[in-house]
N, C-alpha and C. Protein backbone atom coordinates (compact mmCIF):
# COMPACT_ATOMS: atom_id res chain seq x y z
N UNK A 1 4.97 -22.95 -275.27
CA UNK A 1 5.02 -23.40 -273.90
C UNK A 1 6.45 -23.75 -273.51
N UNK A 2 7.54 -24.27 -274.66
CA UNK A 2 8.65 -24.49 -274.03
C UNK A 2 8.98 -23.47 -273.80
N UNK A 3 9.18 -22.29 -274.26
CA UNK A 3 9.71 -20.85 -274.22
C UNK A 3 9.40 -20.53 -272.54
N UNK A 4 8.27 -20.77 -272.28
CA UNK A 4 8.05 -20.43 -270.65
C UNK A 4 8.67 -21.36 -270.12
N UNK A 5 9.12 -22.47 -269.99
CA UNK A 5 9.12 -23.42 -269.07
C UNK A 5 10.92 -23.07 -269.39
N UNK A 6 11.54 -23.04 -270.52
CA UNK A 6 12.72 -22.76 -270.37
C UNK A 6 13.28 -20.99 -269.36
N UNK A 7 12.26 -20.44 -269.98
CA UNK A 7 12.21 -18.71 -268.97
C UNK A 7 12.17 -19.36 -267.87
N UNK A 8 11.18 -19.74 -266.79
CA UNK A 8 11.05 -19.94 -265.64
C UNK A 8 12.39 -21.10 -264.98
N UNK A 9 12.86 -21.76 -266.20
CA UNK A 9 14.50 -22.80 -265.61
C UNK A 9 15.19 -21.92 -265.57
N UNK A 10 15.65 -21.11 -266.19
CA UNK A 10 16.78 -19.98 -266.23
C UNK A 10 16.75 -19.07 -265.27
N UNK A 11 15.58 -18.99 -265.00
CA UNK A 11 15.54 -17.78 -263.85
C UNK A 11 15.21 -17.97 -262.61
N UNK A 12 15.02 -19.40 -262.29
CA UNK A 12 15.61 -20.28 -261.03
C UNK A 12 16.91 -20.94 -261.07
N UNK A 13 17.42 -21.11 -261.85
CA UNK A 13 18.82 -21.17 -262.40
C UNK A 13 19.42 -20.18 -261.63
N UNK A 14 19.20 -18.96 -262.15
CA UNK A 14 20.07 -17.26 -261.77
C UNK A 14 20.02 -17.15 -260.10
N UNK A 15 18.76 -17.51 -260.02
CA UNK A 15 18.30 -17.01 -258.59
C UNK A 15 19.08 -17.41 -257.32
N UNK A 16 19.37 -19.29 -258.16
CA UNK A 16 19.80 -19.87 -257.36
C UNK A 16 21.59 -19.75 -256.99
N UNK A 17 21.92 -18.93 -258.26
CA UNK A 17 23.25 -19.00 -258.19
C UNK A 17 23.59 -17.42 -257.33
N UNK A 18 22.78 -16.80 -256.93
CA UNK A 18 23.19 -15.50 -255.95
C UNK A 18 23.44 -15.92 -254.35
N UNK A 19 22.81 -16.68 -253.98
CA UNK A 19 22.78 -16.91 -252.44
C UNK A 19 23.61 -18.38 -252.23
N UNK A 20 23.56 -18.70 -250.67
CA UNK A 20 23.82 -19.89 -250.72
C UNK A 20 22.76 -20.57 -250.24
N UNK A 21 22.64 -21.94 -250.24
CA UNK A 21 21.19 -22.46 -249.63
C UNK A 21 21.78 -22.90 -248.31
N UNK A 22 20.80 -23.44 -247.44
CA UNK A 22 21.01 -23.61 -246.32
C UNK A 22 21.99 -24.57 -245.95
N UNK A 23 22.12 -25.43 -246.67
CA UNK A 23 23.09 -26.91 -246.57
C UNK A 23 24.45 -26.31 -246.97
N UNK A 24 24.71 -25.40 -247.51
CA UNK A 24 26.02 -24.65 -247.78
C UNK A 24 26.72 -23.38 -246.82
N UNK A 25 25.12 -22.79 -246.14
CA UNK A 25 25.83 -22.13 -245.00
C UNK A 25 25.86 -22.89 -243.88
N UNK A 26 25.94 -23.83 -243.97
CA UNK A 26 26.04 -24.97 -242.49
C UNK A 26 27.31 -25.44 -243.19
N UNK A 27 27.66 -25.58 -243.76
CA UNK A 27 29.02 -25.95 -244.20
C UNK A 27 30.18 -25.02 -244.02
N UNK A 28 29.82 -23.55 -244.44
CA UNK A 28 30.67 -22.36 -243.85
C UNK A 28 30.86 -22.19 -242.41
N UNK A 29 29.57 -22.82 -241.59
CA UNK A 29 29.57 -22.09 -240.40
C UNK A 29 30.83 -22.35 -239.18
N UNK A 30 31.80 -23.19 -240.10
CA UNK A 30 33.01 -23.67 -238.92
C UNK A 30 34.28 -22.56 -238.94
N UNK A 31 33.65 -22.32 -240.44
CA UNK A 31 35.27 -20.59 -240.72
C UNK A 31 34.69 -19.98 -240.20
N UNK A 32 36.05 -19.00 -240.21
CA UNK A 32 35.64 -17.78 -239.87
C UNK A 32 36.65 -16.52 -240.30
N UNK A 33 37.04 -15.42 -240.35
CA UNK A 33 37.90 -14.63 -240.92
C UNK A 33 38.48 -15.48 -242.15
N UNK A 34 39.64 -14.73 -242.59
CA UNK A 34 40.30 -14.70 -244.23
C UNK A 34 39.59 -16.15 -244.37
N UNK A 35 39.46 -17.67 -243.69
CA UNK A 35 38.85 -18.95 -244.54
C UNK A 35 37.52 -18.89 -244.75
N UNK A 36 36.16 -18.46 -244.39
CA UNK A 36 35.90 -17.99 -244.31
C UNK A 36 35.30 -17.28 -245.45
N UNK A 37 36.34 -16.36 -246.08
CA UNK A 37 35.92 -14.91 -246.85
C UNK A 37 36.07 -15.78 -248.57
N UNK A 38 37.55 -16.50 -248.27
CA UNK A 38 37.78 -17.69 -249.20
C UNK A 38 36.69 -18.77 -249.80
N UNK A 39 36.53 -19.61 -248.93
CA UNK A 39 35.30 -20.70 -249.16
C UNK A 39 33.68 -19.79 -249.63
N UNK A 40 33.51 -18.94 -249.34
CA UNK A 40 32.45 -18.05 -249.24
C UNK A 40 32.67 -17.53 -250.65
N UNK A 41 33.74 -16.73 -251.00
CA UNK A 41 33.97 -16.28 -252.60
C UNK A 41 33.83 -17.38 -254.05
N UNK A 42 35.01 -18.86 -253.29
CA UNK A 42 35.09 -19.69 -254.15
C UNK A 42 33.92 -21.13 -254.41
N UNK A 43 33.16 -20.56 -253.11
CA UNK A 43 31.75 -21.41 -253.49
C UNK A 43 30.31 -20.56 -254.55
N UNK A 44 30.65 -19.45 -254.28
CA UNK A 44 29.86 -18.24 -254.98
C UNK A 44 30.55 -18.37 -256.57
N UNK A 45 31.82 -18.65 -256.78
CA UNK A 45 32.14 -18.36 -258.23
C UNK A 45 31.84 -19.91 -258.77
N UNK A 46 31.99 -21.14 -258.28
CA UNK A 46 32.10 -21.92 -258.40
C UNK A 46 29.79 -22.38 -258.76
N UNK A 47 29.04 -21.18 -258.02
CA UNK A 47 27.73 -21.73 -258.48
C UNK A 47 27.70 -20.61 -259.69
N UNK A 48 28.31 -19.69 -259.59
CA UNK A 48 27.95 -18.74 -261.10
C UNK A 48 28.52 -19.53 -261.96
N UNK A 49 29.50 -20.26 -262.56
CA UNK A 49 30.20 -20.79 -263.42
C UNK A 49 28.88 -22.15 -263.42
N UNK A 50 28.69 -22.43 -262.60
CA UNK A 50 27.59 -23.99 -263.36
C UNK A 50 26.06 -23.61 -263.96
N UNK A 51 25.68 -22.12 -263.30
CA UNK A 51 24.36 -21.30 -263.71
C UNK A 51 24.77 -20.75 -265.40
N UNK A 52 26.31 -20.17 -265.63
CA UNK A 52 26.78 -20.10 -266.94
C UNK A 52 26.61 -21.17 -267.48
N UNK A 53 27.08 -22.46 -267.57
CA UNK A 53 27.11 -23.36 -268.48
C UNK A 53 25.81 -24.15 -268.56
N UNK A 54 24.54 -23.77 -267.51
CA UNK A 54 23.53 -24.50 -267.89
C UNK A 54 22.63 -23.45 -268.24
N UNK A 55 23.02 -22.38 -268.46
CA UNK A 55 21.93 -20.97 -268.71
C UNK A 55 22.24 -21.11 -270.55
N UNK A 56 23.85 -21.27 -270.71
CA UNK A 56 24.35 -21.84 -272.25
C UNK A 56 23.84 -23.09 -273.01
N UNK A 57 23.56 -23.83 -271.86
CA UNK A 57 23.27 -25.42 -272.66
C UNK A 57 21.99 -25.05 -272.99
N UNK A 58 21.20 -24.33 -272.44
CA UNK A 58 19.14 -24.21 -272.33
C UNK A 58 19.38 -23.52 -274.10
N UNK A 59 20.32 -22.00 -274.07
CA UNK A 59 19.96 -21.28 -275.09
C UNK A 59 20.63 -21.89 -276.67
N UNK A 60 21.72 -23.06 -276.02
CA UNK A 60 22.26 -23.85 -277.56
C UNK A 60 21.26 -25.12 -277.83
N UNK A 61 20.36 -25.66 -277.23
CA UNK A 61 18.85 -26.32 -277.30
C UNK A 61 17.95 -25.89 -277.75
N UNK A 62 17.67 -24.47 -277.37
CA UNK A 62 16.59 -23.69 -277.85
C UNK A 62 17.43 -23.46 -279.62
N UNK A 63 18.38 -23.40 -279.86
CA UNK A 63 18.59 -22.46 -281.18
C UNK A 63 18.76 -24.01 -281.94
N UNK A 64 19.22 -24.90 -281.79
CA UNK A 64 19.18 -26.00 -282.16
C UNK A 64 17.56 -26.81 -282.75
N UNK A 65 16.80 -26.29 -281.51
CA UNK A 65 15.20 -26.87 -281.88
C UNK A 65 14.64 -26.09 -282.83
N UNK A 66 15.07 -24.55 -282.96
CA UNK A 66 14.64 -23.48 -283.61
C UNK A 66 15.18 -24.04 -285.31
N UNK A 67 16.37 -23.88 -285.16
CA UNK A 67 16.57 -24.45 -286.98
C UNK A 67 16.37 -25.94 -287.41
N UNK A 68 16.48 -26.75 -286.51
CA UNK A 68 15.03 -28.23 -286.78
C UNK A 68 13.88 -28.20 -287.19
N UNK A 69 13.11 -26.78 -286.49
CA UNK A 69 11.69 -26.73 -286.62
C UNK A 69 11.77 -26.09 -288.63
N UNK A 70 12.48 -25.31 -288.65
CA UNK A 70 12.54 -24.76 -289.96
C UNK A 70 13.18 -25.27 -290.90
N UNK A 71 13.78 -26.59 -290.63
CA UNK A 71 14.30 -27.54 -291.70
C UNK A 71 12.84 -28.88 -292.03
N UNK A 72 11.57 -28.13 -290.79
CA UNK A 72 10.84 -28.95 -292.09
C UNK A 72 10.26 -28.54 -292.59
């Protein structure tokens, strides 16, 4: 059961890091041209980089619980 519940975090994790949510395009909506194209790129790299390090923390937990379970 953790195996699903960690699948289904990760892949609302991912999902969430493609788009922006609504509270973030209300935040864009004052640029416009090159600022704009900027804030829009560096808010997009800025949610892939936190979906990386918590997509990493799930799978160094899982491998961690995995050789616990077999150290008893």
């Amino acid at each position: 059961m953790s195996s699903k519940v960690s699948d289904r975090t990760t892949m609302a994790a991912l999902n969430a890091s493609q788009s922006l949510s609504p509270t973030e395009q209300k935040m864009l909506q004052g640029l416009s041209g090159d600022d704009y194209k900027r804030a829009h790129a560096q808010l997009m790299l800025q949610k892939q980089s936190e979906t990386v390090n918590f997509v990493t923390n799930i799978l160094k937990n899982n491998t961690t619980m995995s050789v616990l379970a077999n150290l008893k």
